[in-house]
N, C-alpha and C. Protein backbone atom coordinates (compact mmCIF):
# COMPACT_ATOMS: atom_id res chain seq x y z
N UNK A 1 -33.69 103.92 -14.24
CA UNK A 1 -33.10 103.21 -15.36
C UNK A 1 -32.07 102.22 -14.81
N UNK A 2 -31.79 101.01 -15.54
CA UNK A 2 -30.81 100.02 -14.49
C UNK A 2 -29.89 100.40 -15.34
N UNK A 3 -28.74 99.72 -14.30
CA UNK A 3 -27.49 100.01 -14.41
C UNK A 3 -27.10 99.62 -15.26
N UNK A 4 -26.03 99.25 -16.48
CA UNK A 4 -25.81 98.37 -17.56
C UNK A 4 -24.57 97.70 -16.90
N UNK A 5 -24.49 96.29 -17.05
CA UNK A 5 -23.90 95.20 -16.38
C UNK A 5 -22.59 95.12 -17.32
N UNK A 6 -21.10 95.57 -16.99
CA UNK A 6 -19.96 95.39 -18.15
C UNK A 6 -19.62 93.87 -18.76
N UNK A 7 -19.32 93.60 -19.36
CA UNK A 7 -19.24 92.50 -20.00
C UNK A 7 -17.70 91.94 -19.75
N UNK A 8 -17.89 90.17 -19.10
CA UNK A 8 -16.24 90.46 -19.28
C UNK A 8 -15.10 90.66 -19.90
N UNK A 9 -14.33 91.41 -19.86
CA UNK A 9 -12.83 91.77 -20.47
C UNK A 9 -11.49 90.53 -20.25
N UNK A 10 -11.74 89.97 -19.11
CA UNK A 10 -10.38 89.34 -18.55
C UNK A 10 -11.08 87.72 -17.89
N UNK A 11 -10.23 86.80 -17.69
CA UNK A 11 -10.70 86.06 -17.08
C UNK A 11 -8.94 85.51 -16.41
N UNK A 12 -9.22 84.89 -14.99
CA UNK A 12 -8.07 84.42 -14.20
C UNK A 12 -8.04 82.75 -14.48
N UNK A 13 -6.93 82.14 -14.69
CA UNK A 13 -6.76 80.68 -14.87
C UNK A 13 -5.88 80.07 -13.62
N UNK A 14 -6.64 79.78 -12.59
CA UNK A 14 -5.73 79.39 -11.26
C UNK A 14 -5.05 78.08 -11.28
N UNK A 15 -3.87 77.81 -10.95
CA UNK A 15 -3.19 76.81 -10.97
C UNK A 15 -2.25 76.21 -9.73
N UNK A 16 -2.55 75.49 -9.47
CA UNK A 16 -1.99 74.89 -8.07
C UNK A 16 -0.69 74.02 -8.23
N UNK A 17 0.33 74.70 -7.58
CA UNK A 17 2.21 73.85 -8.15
C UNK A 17 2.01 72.76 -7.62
N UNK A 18 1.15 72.20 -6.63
CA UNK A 18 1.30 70.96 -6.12
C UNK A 18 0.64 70.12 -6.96
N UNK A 19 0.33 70.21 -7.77
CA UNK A 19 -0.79 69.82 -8.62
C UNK A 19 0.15 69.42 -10.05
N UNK A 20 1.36 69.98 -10.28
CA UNK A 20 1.84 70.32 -11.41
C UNK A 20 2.50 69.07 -11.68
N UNK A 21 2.58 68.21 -12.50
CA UNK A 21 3.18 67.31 -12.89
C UNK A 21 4.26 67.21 -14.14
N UNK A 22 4.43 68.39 -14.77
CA UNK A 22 5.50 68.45 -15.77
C UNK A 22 6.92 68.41 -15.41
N UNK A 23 7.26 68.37 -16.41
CA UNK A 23 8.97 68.38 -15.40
C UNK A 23 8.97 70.23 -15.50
N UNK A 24 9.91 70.08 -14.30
CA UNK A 24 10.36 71.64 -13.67
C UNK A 24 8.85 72.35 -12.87
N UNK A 25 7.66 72.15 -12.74
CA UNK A 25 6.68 71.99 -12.35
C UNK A 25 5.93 73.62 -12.69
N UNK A 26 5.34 74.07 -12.28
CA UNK A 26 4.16 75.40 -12.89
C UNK A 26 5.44 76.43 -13.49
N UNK A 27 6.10 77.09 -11.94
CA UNK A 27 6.50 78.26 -12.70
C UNK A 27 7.39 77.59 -14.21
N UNK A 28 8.03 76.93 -13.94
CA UNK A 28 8.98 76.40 -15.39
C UNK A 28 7.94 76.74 -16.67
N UNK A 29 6.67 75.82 -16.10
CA UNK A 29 5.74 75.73 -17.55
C UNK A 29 5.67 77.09 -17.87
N UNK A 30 5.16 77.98 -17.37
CA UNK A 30 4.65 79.01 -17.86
C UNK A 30 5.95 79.89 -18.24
N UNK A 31 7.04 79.56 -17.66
CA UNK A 31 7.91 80.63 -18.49
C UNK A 31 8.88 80.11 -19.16
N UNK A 32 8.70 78.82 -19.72
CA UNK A 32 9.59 78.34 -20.56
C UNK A 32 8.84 77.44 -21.67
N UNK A 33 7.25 77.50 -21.53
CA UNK A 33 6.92 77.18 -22.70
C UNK A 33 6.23 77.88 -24.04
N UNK A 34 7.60 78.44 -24.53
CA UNK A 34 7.42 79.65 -25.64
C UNK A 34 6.78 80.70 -25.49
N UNK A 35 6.41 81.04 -24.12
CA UNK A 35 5.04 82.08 -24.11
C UNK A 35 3.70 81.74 -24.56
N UNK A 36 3.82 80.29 -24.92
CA UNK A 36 2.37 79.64 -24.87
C UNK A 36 2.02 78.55 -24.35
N UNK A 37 0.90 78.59 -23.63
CA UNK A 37 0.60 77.69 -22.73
C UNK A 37 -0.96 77.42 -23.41
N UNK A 38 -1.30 75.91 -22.76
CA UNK A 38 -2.84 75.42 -22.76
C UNK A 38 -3.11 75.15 -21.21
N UNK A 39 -4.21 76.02 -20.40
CA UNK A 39 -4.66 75.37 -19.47
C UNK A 39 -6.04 75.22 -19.09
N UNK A 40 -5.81 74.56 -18.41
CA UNK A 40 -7.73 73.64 -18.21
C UNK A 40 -8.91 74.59 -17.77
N UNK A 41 -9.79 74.15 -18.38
CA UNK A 41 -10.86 75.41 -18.66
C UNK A 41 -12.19 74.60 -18.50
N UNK A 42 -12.32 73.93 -16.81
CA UNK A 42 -13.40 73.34 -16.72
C UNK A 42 -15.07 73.88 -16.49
N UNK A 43 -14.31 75.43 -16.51
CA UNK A 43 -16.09 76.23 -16.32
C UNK A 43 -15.69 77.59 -17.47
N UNK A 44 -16.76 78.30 -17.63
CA UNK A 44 -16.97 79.35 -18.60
C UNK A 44 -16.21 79.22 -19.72
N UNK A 45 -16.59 77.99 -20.20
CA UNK A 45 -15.99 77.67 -21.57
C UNK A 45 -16.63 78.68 -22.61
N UNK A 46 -18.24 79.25 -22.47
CA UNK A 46 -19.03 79.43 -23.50
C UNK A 46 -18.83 80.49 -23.44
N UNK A 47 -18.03 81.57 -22.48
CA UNK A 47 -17.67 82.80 -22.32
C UNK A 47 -16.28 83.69 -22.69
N UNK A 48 -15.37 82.46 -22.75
CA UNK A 48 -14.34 82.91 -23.20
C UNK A 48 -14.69 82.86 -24.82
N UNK A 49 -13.07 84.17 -24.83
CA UNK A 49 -13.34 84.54 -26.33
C UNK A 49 -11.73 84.47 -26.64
N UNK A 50 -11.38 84.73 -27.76
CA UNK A 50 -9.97 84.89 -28.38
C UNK A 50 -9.89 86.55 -28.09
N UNK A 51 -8.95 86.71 -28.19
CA UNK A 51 -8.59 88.16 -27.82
C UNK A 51 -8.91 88.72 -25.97
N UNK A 52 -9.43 88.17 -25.20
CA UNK A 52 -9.38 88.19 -23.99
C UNK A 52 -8.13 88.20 -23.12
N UNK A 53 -8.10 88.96 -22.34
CA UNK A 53 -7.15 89.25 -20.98
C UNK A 53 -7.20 87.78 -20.39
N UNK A 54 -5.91 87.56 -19.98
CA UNK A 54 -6.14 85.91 -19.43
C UNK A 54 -4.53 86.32 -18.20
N UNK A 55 -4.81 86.36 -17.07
CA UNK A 55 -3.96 86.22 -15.74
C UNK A 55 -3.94 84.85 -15.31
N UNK A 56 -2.98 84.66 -15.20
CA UNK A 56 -2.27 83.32 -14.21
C UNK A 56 -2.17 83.44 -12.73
N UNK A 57 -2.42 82.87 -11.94
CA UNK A 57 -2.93 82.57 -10.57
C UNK A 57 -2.06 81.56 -9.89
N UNK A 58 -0.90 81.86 -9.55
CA UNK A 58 -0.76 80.58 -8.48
C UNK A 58 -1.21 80.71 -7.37
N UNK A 59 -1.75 79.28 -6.70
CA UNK A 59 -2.19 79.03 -5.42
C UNK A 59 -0.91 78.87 -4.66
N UNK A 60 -1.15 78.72 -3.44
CA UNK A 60 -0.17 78.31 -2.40
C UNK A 60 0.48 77.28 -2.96
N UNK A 61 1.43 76.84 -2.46
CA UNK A 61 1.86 75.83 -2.92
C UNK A 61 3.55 75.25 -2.08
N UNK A 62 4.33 74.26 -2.16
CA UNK A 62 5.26 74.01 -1.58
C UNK A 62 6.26 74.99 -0.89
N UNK A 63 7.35 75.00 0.09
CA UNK A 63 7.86 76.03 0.36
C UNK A 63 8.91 76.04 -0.90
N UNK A 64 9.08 77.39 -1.65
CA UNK A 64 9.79 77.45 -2.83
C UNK A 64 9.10 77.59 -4.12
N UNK A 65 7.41 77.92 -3.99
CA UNK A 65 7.18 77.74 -5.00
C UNK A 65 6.52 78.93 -5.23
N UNK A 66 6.99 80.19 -4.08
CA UNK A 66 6.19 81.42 -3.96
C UNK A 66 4.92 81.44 -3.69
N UNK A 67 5.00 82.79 -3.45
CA UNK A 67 3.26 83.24 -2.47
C UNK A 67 1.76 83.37 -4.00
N UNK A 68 1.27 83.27 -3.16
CA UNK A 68 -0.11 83.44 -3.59
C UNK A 68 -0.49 84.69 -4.50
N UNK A 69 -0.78 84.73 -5.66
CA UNK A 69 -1.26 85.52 -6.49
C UNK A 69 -0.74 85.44 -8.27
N UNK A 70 -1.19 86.70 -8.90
CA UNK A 70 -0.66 86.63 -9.99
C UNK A 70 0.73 86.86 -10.58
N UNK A 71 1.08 85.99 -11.45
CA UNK A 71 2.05 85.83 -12.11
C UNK A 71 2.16 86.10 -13.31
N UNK A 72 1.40 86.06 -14.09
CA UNK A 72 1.76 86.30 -15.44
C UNK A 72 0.23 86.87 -16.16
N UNK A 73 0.39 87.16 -17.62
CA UNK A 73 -0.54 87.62 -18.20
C UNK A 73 -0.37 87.49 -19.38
N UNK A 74 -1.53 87.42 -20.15
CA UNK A 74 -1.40 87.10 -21.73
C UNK A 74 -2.79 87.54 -22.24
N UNK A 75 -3.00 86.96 -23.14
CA UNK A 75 -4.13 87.18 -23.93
C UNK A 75 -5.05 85.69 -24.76
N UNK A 76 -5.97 85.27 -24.40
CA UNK A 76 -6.28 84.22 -25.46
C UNK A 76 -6.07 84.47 -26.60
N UNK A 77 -5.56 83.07 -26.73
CA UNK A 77 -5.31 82.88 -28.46
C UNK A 77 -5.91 81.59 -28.93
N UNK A 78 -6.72 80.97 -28.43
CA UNK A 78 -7.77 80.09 -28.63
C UNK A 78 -9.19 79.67 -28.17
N UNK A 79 -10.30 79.23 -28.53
CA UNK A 79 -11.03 79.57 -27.27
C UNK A 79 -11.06 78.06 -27.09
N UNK A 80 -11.79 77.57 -25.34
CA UNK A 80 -11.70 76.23 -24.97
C UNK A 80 -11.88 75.34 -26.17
N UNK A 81 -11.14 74.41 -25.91
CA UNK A 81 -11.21 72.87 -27.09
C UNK A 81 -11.16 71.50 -26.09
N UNK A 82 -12.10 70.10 -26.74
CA UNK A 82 -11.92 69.17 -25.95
C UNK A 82 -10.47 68.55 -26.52
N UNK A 83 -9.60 68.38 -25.70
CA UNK A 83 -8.40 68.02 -26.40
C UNK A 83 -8.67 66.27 -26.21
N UNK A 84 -10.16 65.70 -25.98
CA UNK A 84 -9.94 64.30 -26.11
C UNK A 84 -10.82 64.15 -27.38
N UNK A 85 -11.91 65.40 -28.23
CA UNK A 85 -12.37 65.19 -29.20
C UNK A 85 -10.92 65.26 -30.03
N UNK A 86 -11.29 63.77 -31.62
CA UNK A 86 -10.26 64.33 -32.70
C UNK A 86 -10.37 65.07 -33.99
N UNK A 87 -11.50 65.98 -33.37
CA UNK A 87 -12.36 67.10 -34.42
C UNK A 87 -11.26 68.14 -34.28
N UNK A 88 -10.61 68.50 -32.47
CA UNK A 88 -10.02 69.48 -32.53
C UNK A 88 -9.02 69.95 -33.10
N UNK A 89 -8.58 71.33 -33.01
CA UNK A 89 -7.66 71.86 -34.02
C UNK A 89 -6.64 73.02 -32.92
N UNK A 90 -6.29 72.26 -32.39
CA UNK A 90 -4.92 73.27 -31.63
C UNK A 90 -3.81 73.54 -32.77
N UNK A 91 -3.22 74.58 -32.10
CA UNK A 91 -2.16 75.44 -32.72
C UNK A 91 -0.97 74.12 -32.42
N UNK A 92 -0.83 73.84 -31.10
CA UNK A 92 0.47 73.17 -30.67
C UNK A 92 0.13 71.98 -30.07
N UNK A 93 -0.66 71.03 -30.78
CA UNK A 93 -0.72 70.07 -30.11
C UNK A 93 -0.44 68.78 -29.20
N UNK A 94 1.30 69.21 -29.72
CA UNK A 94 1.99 67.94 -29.06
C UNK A 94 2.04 68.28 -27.53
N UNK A 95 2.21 70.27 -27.08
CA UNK A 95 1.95 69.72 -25.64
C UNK A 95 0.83 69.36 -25.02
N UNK A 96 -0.29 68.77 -25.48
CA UNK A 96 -1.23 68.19 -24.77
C UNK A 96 -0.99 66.47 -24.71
N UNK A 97 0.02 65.55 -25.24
CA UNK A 97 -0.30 64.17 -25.39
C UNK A 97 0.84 63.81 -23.76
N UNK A 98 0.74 62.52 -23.99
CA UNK A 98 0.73 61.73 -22.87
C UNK A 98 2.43 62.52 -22.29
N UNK A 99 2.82 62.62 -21.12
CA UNK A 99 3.98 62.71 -20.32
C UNK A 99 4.11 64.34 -20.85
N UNK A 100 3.09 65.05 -21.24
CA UNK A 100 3.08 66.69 -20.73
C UNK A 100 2.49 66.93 -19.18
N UNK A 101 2.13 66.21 -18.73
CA UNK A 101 1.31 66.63 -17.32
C UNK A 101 -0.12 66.92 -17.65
N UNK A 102 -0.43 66.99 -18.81
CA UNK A 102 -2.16 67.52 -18.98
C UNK A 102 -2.96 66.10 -18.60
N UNK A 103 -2.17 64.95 -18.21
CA UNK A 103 -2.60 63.63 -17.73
C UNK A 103 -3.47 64.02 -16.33
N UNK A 104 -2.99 64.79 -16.07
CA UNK A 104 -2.99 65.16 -14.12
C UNK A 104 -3.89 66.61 -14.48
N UNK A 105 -4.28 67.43 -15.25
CA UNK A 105 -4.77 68.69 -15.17
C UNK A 105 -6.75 67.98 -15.24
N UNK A 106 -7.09 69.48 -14.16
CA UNK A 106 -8.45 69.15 -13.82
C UNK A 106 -9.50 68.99 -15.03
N UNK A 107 -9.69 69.56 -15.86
CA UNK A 107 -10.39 69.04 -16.80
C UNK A 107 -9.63 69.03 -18.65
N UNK A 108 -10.69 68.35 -19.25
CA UNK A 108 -10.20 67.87 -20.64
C UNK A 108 -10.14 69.07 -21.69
N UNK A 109 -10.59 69.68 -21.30
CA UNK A 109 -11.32 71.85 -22.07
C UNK A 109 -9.31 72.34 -21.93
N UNK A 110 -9.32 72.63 -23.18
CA UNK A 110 -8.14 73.27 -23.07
C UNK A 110 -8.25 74.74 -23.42
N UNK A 111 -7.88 76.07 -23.19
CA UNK A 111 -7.91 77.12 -23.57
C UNK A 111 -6.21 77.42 -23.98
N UNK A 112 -5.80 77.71 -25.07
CA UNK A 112 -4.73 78.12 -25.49
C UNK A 112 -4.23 79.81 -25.31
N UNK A 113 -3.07 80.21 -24.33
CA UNK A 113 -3.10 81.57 -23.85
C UNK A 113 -1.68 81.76 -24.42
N UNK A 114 -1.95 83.19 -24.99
CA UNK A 114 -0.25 83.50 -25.23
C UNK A 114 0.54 84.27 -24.00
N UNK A 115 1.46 84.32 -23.54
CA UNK A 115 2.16 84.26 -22.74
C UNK A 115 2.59 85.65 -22.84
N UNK A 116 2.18 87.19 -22.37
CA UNK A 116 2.85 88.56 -22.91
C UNK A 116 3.81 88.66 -21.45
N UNK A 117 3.92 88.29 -20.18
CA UNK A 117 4.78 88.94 -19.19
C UNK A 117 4.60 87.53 -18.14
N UNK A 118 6.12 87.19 -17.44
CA UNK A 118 5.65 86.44 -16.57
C UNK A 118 6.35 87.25 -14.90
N UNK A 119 5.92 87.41 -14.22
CA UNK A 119 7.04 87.76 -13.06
C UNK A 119 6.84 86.66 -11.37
N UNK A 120 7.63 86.11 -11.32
CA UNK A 120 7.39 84.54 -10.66
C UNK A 120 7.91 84.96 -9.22
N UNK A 121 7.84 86.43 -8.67
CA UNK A 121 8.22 86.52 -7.24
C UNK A 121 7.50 88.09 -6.74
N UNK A 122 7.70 88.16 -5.72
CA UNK A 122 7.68 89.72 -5.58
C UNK A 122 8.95 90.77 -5.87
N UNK A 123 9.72 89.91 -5.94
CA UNK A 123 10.88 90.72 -6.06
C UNK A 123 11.09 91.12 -7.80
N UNK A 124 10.16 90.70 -8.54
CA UNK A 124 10.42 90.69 -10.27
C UNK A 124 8.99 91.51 -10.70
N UNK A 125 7.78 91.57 -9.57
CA UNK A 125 6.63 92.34 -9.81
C UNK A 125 5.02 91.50 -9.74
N UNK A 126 5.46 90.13 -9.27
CA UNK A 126 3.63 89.43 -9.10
C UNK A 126 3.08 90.47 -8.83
N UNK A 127 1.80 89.68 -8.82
CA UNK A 127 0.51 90.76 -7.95
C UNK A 127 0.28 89.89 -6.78
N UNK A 128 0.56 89.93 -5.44
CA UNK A 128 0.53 89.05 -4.62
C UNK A 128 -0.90 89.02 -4.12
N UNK A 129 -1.51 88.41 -3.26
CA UNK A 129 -2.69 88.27 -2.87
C UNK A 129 -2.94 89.69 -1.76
N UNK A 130 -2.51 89.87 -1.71
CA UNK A 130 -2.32 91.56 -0.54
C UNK A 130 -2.48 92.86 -1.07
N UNK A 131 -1.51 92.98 -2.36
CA UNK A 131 -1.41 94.14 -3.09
C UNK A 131 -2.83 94.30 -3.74
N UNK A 132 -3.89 92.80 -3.95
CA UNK A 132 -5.17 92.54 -4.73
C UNK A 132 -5.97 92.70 -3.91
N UNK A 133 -5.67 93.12 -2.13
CA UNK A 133 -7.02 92.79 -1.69
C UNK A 133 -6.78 94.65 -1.61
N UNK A 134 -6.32 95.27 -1.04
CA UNK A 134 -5.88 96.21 -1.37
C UNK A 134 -6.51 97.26 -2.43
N UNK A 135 -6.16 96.65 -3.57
CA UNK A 135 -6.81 97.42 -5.35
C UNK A 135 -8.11 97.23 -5.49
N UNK A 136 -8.79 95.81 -5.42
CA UNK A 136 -9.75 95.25 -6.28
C UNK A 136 -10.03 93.82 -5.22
N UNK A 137 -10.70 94.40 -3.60
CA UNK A 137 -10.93 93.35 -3.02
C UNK A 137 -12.20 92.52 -3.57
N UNK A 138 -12.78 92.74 -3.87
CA UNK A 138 -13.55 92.34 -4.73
C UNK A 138 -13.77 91.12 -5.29
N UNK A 139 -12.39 90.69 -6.23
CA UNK A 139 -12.08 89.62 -6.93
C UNK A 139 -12.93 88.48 -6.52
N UNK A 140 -13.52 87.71 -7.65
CA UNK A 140 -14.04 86.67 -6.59
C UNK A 140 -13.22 85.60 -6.55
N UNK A 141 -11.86 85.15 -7.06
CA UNK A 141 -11.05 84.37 -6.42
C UNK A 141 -10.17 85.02 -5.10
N UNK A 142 -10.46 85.95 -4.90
CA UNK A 142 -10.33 86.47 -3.40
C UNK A 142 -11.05 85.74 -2.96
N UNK A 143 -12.67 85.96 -3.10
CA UNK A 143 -13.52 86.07 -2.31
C UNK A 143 -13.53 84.49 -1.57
N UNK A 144 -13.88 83.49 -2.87
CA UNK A 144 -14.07 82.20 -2.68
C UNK A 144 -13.18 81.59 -4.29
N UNK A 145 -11.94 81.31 -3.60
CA UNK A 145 -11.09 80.60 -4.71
C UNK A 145 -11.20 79.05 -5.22
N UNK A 146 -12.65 78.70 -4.99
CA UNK A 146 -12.94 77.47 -5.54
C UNK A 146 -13.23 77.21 -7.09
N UNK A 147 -12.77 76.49 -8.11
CA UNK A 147 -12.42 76.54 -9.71
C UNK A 147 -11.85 76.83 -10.02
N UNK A 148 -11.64 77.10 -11.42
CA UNK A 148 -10.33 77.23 -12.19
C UNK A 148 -10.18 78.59 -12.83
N UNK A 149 -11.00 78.95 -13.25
CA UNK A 149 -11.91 79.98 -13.78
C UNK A 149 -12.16 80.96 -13.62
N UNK A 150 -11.99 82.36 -13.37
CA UNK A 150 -13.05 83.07 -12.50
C UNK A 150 -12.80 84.07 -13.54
N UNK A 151 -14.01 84.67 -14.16
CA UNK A 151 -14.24 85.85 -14.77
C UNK A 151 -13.77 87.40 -13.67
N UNK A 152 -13.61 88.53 -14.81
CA UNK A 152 -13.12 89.90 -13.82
C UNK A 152 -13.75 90.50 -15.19
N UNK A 153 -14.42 91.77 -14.12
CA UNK A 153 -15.34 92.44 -14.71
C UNK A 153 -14.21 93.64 -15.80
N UNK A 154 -15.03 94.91 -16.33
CA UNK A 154 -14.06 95.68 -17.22
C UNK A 154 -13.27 96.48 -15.93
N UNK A 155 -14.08 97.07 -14.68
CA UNK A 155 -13.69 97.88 -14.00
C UNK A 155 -12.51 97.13 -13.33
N UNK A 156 -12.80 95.65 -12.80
CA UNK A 156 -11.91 95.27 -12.02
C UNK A 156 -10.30 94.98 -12.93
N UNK A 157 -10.87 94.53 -14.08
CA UNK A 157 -9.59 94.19 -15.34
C UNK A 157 -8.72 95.95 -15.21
N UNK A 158 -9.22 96.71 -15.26
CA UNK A 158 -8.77 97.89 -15.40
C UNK A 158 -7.97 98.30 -14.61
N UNK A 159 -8.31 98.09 -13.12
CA UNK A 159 -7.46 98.14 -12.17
C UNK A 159 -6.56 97.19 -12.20
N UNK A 160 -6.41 96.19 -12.82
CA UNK A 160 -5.29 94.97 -12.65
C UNK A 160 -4.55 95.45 -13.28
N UNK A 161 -4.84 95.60 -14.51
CA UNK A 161 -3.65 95.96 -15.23
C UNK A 161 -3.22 97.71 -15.36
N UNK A 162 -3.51 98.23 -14.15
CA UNK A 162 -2.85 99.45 -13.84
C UNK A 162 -2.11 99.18 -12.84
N UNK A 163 -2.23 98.58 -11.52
CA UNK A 163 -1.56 97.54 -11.14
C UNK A 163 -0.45 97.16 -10.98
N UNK A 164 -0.36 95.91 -12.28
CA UNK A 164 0.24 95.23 -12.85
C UNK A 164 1.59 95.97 -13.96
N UNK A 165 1.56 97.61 -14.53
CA UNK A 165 1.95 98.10 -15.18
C UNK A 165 3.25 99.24 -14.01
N UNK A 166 1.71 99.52 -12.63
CA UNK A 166 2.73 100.54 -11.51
C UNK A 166 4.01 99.24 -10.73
N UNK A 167 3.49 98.13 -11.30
CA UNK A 167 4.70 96.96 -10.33
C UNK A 167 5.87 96.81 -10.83
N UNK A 168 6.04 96.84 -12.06
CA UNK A 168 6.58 96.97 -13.37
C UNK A 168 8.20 96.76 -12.32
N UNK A 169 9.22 95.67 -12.41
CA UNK A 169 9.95 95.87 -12.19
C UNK A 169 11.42 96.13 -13.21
């Protein structure tokens, strides 16, 4: 009998500070904009759902802008939108127009995430790229961190956020 394949629970939204063009640059955005953020959602648009696990990912990035891994976590609260169609219907639309930085973000697909925990070091509780290879080497932004995107299965979501709960600072 085959195995039954879990469906995803969580998906990771990776973001690169060098990349960041807002003022105060990634970490600022994510923890100073209300606990809600829109970010670019150039693959598995047709997969995300509302109510989904959604982790934040910083990449490497400048000296000062901390190590590699997760930072924060939330939950969708929208699913992808073209924020250049004017069919769409965001919650908060003014931070998508001109001199938010979404000028500079990789694609036009916005996914709207609510913001439940951010921790922006090791010393406050990330999940660094070590503690992940460690739990759930697996990951495939471990594996090959190319996109924006990367789905996590129920088993691997499970372990994150046990994780994510034992880091608890």
């Amino acid at each position: 009998m085959p195995q039954e394949v879990s469906t995803a629970k969580a998906f990771i939204w990776q973001g690169n500070p060098r990349r960041w063009y807002s003022s105060g640059g990634m970490n600022s955005d994510i923890e100073h904009k209300s606990k809600y953020i829109y970010w670019s959602t150039p693959q598995r648009r047709d997969e995300i759902q509302v109510g989904d696990k959604a982790y934040i990912w910083r990449t490497a990035g400048a000296p000062g802008d901390g190590p590699r891994g997760i930072i924060a976590t939330g939950t969708v609260a929208e699913t992808p939108q073209d924020s250049r169609d004017p069919k769409s219907q965001f919650k908060h639309p003014e931070r998508l127009g001109p001199g938010t930085g979404e000028e500079a973000a990789s694609s036009r697909w916005k996914t709207g995430i609510s913001i439940a925990e951010v921790r922006l070091g090791p010393e406050t509780g990330m999940l660094t790229v070590e503690m992940l290879h460690s739990v759930c080497p697996d990951l495939s932004i471990l594996q090959n961190a190319r996109g924006t995107v990367f789905r996590i299965n129920a088993e691997q979501c499970k372990k994150l956020g046990e994780l994510w709960a034992r880091n608890r600072r």
